[in-house]
PDB file of N, CA and C in Angstrom:
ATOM      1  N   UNK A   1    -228.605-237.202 124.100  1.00  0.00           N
ATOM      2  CA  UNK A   1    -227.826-236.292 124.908  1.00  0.00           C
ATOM      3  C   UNK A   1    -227.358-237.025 126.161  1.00  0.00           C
ATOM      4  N   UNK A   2    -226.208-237.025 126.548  1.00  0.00           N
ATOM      5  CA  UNK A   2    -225.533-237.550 127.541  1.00  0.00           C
ATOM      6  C   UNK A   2    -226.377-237.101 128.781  1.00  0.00           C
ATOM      7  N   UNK A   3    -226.382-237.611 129.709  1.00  0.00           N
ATOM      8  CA  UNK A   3    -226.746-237.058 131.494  1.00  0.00           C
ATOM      9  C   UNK A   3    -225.662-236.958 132.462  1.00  0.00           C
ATOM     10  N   UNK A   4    -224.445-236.760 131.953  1.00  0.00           N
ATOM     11  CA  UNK A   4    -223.007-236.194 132.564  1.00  0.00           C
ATOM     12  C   UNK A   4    -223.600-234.523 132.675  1.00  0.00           C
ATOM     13  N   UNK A   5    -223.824-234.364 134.025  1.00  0.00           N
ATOM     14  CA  UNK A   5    -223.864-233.161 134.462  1.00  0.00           C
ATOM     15  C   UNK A   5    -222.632-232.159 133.921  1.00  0.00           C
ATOM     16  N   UNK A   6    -221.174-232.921 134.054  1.00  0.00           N
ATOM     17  CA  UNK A   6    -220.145-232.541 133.711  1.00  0.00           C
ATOM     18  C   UNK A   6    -219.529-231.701 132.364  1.00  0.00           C
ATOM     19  N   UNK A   7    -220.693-232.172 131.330  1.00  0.00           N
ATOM     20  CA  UNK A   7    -220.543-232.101 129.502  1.00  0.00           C
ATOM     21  C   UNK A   7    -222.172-231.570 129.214  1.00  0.00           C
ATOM     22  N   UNK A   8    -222.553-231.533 130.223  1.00  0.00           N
ATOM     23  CA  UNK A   8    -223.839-230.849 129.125  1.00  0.00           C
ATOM     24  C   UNK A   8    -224.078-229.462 129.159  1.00  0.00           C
ATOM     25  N   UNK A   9    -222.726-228.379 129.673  1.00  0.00           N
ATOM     26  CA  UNK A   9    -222.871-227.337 129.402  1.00  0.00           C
ATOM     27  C   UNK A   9    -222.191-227.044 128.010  1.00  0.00           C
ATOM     28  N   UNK A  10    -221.407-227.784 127.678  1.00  0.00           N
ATOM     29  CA  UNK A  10    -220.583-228.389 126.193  1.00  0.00           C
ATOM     30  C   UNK A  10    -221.559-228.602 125.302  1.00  0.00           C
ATOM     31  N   UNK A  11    -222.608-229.089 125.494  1.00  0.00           N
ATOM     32  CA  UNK A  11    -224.241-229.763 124.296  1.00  0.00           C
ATOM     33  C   UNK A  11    -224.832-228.595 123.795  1.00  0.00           C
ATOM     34  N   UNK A  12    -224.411-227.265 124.836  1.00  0.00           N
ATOM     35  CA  UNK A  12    -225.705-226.291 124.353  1.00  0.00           C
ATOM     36  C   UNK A  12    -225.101-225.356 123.145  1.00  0.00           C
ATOM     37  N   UNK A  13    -226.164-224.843 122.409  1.00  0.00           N
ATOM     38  CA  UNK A  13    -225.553-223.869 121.173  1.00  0.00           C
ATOM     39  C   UNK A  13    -225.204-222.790 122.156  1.00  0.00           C
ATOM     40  N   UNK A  14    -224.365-222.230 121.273  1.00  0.00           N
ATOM     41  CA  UNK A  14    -223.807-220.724 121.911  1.00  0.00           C
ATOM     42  C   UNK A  14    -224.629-219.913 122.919  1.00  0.00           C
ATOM     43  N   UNK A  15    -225.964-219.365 121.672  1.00  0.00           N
ATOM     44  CA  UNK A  15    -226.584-218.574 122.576  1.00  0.00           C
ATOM     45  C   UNK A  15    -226.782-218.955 124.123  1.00  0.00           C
ATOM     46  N   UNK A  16    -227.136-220.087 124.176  1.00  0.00           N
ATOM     47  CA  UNK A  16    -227.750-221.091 125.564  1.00  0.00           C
ATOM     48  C   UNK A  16    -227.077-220.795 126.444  1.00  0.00           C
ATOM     49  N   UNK A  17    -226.297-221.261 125.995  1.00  0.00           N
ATOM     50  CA  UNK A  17    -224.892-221.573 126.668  1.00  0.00           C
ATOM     51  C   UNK A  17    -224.721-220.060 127.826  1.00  0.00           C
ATOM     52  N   UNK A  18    -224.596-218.904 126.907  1.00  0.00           N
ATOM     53  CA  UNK A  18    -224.177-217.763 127.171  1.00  0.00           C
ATOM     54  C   UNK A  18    -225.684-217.359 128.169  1.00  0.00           C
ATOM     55  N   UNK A  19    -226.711-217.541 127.953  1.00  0.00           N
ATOM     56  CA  UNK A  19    -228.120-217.791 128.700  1.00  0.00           C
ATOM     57  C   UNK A  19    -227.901-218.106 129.595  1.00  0.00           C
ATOM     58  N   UNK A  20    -227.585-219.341 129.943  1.00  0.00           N
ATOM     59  CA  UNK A  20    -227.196-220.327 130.947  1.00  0.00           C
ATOM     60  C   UNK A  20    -226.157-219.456 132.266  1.00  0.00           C
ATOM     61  N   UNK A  21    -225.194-219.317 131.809  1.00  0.00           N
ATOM     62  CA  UNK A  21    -223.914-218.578 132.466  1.00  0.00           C
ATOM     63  C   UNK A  21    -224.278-217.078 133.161  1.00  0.00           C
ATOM     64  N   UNK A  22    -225.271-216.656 131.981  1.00  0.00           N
ATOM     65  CA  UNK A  22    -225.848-215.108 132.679  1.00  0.00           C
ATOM     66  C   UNK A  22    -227.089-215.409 134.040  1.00  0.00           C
ATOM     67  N   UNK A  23    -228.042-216.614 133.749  1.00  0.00           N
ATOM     68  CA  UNK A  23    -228.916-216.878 134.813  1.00  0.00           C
ATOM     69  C   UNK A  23    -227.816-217.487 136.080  1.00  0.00           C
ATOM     70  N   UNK A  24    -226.677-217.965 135.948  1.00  0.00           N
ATOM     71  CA  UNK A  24    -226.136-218.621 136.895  1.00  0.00           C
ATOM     72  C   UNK A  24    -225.563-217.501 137.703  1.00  0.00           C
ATOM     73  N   UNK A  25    -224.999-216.522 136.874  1.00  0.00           N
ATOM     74  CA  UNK A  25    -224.421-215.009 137.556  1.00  0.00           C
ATOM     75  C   UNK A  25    -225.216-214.536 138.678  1.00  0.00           C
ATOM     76  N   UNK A  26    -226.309-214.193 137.496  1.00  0.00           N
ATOM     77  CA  UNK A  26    -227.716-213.992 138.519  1.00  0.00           C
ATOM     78  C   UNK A  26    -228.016-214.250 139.454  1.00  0.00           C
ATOM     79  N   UNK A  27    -227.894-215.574 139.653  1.00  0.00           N
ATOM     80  CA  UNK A  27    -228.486-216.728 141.228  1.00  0.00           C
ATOM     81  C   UNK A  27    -227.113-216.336 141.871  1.00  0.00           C
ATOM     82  N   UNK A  28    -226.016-216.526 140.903  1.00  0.00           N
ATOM     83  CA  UNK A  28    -224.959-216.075 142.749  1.00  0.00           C
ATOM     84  C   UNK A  28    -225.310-214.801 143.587  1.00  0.00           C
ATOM     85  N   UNK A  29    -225.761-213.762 142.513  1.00  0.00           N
ATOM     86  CA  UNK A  29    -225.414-212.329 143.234  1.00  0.00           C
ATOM     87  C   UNK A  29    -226.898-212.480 144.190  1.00  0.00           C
ATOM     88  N   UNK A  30    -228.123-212.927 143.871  1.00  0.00           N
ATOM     89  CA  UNK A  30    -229.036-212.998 144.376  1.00  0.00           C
ATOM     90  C   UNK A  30    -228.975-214.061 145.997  1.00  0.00           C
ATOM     91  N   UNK A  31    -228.036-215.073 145.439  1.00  0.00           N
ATOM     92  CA  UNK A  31    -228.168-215.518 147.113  1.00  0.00           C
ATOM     93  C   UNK A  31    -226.667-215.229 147.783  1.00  0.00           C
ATOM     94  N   UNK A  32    -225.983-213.924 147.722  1.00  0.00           N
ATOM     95  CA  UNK A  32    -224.976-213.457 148.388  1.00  0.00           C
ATOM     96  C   UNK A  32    -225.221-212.679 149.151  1.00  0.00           C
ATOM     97  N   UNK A  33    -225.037-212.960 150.632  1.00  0.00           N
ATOM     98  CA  UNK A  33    -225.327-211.899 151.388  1.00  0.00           C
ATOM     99  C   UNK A  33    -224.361-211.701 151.799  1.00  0.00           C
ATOM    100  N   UNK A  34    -224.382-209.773 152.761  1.00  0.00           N
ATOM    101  CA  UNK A  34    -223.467-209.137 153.119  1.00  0.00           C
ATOM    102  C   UNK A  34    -222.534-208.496 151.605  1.00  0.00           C
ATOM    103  N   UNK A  35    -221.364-208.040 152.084  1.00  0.00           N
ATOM    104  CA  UNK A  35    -220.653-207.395 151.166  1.00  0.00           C
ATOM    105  C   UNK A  35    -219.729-208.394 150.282  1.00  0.00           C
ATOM    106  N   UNK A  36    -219.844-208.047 149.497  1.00  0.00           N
ATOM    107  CA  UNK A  36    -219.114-208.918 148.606  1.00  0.00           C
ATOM    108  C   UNK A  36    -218.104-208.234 147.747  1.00  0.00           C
ATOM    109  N   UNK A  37    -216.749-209.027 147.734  1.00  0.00           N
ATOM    110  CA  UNK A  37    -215.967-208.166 146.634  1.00  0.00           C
ATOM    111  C   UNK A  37    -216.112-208.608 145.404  1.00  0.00           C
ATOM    112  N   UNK A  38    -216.191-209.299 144.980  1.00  0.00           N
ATOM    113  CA  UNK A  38    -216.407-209.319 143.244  1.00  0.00           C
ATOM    114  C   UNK A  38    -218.067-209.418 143.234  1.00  0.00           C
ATOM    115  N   UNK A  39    -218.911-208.486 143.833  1.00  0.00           N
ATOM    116  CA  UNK A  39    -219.932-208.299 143.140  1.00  0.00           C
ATOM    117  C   UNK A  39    -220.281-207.125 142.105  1.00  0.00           C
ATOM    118  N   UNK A  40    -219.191-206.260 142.153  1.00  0.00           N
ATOM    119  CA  UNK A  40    -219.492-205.083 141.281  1.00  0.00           C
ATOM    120  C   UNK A  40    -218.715-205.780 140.072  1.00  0.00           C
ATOM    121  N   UNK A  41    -218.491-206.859 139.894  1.00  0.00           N
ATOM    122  CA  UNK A  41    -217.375-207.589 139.212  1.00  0.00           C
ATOM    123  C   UNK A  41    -218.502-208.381 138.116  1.00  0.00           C
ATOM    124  N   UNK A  42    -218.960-208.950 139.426  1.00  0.00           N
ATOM    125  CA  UNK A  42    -220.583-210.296 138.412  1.00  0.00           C
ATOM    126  C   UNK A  42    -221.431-209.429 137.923  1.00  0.00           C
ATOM    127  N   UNK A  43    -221.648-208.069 138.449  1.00  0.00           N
ATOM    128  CA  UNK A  43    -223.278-207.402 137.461  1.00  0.00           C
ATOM    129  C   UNK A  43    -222.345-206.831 136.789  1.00  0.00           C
ATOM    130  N   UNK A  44    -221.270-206.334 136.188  1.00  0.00           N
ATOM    131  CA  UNK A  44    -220.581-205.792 134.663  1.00  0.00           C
ATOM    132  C   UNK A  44    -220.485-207.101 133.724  1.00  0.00           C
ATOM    133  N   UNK A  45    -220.451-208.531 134.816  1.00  0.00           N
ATOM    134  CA  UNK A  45    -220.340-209.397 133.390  1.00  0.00           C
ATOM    135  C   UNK A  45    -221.763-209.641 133.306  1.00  0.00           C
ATOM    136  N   UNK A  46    -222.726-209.907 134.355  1.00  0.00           N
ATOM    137  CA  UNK A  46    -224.536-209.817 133.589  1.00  0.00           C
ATOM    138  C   UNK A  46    -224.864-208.634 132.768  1.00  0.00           C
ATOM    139  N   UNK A  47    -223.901-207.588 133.021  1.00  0.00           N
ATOM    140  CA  UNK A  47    -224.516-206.779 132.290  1.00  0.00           C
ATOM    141  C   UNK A  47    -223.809-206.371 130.581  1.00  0.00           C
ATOM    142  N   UNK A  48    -222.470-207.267 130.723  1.00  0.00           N
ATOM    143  CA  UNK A  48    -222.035-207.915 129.125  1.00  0.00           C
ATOM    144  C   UNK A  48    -222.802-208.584 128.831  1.00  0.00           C
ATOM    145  N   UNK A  49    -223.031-209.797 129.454  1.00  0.00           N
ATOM    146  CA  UNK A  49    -223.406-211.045 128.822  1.00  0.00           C
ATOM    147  C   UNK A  49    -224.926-210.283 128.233  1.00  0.00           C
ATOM    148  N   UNK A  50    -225.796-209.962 129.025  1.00  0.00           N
ATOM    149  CA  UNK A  50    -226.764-209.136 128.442  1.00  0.00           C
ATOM    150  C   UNK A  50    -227.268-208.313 127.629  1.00  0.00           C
ATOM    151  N   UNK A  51    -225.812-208.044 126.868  1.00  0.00           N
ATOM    152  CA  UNK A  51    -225.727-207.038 125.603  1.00  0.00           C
ATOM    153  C   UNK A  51    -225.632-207.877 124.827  1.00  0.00           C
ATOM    154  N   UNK A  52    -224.564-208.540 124.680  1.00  0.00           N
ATOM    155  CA  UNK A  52    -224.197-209.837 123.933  1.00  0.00           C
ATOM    156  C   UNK A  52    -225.235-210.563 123.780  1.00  0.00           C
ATOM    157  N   UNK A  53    -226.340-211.026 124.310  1.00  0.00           N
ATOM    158  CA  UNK A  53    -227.095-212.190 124.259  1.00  0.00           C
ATOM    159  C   UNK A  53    -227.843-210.616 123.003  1.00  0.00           C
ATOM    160  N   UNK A  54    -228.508-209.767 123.500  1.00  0.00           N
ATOM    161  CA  UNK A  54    -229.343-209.043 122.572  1.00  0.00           C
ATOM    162  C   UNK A  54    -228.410-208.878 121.255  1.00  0.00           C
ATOM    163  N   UNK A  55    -226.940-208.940 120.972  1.00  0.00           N
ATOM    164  CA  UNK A  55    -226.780-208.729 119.916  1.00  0.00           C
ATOM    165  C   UNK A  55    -226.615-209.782 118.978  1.00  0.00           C
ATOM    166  N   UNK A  56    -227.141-211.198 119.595  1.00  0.00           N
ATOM    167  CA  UNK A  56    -226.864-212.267 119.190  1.00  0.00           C
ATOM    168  C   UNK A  56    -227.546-212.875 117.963  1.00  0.00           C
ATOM    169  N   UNK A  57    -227.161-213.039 116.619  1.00  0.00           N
ATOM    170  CA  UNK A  57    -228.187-213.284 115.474  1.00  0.00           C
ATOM    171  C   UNK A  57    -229.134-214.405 115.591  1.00  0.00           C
ATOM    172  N   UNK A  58    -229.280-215.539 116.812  1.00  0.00           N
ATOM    173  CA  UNK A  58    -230.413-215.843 117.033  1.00  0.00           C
ATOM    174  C   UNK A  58    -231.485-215.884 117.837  1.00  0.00           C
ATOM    175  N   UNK A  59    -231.079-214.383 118.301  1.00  0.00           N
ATOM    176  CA  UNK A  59    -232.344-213.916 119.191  1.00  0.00           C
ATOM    177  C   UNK A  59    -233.183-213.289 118.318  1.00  0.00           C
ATOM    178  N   UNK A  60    -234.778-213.797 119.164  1.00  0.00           N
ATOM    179  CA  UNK A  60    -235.441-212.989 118.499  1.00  0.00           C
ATOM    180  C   UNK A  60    -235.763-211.683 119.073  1.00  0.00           C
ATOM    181  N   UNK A  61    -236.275-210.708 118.013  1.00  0.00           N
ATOM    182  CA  UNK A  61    -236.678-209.343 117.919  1.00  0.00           C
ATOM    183  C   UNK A  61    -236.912-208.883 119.651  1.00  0.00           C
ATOM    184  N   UNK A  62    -237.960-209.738 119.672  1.00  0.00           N
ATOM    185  CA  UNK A  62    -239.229-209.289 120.958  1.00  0.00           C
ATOM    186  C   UNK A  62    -238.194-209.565 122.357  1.00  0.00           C
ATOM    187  N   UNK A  63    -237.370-210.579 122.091  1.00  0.00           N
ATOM    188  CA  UNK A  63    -236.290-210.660 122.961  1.00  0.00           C
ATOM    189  C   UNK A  63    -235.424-209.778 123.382  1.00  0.00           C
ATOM    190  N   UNK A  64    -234.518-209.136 122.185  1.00  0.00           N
ATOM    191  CA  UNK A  64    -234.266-208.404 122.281  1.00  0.00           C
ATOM    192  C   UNK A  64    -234.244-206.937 122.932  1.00  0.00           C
ATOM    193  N   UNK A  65    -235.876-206.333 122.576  1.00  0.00           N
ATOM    194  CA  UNK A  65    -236.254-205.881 123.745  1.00  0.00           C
ATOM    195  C   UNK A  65    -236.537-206.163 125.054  1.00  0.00           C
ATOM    196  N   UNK A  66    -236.458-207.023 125.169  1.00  0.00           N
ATOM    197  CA  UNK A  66    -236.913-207.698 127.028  1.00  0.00           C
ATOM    198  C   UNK A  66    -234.976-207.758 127.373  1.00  0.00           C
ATOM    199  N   UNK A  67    -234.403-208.114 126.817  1.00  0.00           N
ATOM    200  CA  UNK A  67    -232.853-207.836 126.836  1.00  0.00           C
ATOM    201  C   UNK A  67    -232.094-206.474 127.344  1.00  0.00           C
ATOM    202  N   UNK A  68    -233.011-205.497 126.377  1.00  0.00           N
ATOM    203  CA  UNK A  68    -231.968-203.990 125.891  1.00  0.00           C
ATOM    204  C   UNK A  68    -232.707-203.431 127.513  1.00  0.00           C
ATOM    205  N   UNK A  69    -234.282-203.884 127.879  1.00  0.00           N
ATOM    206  CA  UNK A  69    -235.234-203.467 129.488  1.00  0.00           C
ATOM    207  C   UNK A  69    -233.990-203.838 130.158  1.00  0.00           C
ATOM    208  N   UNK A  70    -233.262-205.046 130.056  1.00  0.00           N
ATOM    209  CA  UNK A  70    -232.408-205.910 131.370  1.00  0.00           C
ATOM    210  C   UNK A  70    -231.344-205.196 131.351  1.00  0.00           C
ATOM    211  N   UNK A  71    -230.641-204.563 130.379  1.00  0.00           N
ATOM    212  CA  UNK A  71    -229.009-204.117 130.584  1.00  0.00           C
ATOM    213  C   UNK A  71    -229.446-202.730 131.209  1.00  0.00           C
ATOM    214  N   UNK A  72    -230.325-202.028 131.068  1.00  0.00           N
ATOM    215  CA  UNK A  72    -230.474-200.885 131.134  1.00  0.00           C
ATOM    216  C   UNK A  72    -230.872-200.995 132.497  1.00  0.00           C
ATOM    217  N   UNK A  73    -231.915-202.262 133.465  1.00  0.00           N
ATOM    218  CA  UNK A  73    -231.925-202.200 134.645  1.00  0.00           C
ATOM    219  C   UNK A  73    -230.497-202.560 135.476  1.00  0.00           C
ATOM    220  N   UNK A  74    -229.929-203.155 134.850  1.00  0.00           N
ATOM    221  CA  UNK A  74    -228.553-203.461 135.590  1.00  0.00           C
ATOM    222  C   UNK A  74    -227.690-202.618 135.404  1.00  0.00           C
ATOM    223  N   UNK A  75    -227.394-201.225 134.528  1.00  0.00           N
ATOM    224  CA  UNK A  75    -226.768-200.493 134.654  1.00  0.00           C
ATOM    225  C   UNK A  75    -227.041-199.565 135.833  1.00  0.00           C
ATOM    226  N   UNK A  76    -228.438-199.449 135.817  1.00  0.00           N
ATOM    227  CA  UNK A  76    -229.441-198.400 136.808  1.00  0.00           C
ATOM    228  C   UNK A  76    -229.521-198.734 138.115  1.00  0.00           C
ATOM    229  N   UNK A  77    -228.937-200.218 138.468  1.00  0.00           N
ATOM    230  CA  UNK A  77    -229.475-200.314 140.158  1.00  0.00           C
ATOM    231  C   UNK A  77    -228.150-200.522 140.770  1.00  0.00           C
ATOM    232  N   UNK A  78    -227.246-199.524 140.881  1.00  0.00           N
ATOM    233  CA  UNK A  78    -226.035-199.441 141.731  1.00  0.00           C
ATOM    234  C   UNK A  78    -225.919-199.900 143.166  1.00  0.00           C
ATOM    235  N   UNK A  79    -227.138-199.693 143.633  1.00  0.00           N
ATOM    236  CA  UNK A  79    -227.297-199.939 145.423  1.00  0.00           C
ATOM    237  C   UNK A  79    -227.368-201.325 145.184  1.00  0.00           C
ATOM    238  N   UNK A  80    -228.188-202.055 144.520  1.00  0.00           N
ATOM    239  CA  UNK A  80    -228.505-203.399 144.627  1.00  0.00           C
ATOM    240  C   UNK A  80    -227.498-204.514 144.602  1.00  0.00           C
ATOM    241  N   UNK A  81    -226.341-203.933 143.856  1.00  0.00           N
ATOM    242  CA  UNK A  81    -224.869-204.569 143.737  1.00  0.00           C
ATOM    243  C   UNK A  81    -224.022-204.688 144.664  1.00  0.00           C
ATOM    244  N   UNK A  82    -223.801-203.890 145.652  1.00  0.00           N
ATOM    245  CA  UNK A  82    -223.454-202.793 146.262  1.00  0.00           C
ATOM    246  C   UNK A  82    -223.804-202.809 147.939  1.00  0.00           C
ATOM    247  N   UNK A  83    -224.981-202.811 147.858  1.00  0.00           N
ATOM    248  CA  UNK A  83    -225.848-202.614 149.407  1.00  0.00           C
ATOM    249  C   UNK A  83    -225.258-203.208 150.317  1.00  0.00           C
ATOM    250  N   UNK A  84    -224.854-202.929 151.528  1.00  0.00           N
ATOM    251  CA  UNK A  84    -225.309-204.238 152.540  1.00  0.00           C
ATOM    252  C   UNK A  84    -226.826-204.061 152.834  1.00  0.00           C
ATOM    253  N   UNK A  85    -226.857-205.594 153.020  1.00  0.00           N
ATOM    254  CA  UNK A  85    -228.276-205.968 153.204  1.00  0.00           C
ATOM    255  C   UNK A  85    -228.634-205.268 155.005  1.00  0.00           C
ATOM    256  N   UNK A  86    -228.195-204.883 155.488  1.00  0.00           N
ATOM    257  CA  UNK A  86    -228.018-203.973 156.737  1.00  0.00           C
ATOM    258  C   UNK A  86    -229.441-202.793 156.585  1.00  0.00           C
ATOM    259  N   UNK A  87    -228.524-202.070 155.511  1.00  0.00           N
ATOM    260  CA  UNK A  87    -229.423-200.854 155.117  1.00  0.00           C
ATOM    261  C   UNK A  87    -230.205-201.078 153.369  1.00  0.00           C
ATOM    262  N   UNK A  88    -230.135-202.470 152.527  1.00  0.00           N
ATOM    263  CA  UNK A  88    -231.102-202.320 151.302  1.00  0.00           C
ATOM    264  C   UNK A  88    -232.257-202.934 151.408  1.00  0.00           C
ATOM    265  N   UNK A  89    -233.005-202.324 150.305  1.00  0.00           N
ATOM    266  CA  UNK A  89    -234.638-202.490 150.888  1.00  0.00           C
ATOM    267  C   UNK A  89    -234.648-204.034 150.638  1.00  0.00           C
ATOM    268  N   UNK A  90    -235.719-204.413 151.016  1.00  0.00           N
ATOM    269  CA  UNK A  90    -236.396-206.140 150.831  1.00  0.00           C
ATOM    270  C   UNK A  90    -235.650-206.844 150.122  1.00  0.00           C
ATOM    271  N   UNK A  91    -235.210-207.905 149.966  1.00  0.00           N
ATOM    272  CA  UNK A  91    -234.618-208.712 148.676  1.00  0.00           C
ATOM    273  C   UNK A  91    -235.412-208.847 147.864  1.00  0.00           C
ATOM    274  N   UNK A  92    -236.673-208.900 147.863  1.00  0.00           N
ATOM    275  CA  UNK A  92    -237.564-208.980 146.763  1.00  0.00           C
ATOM    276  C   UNK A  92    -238.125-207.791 145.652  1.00  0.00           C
ATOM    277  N   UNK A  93    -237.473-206.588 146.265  1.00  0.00           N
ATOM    278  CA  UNK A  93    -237.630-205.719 145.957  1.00  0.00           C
ATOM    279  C   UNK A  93    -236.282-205.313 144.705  1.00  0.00           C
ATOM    280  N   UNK A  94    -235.267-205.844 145.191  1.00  0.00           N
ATOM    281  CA  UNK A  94    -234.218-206.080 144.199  1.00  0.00           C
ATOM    282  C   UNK A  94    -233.673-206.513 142.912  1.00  0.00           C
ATOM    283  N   UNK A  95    -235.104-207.489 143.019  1.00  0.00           N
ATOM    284  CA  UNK A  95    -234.726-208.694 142.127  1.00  0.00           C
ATOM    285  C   UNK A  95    -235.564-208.871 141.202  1.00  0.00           C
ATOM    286  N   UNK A  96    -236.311-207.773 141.408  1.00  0.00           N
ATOM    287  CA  UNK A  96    -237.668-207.147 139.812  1.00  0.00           C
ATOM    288  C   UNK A  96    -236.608-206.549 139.091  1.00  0.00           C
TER     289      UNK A  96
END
């Protein structure tokens, strides 16, 4: 496998890949502070990519459920998308 930072998101199989892109979503919205305009933008695509990864034929089962827990928390936490950090609770509290 090459060590071109540049091409090794190109190396990974699909699923990964799509793995990869949803944890990266993740880390933006998590270290964005204040208001943001395309954040109600990044948790509809974590919360595609998150369907998609569970409907993916090489996930497994048990995954799946730890998946179908994740879309269903990201549909459910509107403030957390949303908040200014002004008035939302702890960041750590967010990010369970």
């Amino acid at each position: 496998m090459p060590n071109d930072p540049c091409t090794e998101e190109y190396l990974l199989p699909q699923v990964e890949a799509l793995l990869a892109g949803t944890l990266a979503l993740m880390t933006g919205l998590s270290h964005t502070e204040g208001p943001c305009a395309r954040r109600e933008l990044m948790r509809d695509k974590v919360r595609a990519n998150l369907q998609e990864l569970a409907a993916h034929p090489h996930v497994s089962a048990t995954l799946r459920v730890v998946l179908a827990r994740l879309v269903e928390h990201w549909r459910t936490t509107p403030g957390a998308a949303t908040a200014d950090h002004a008035g939302a609770p702890p960041r750590v509290a967010w990010l369970h």
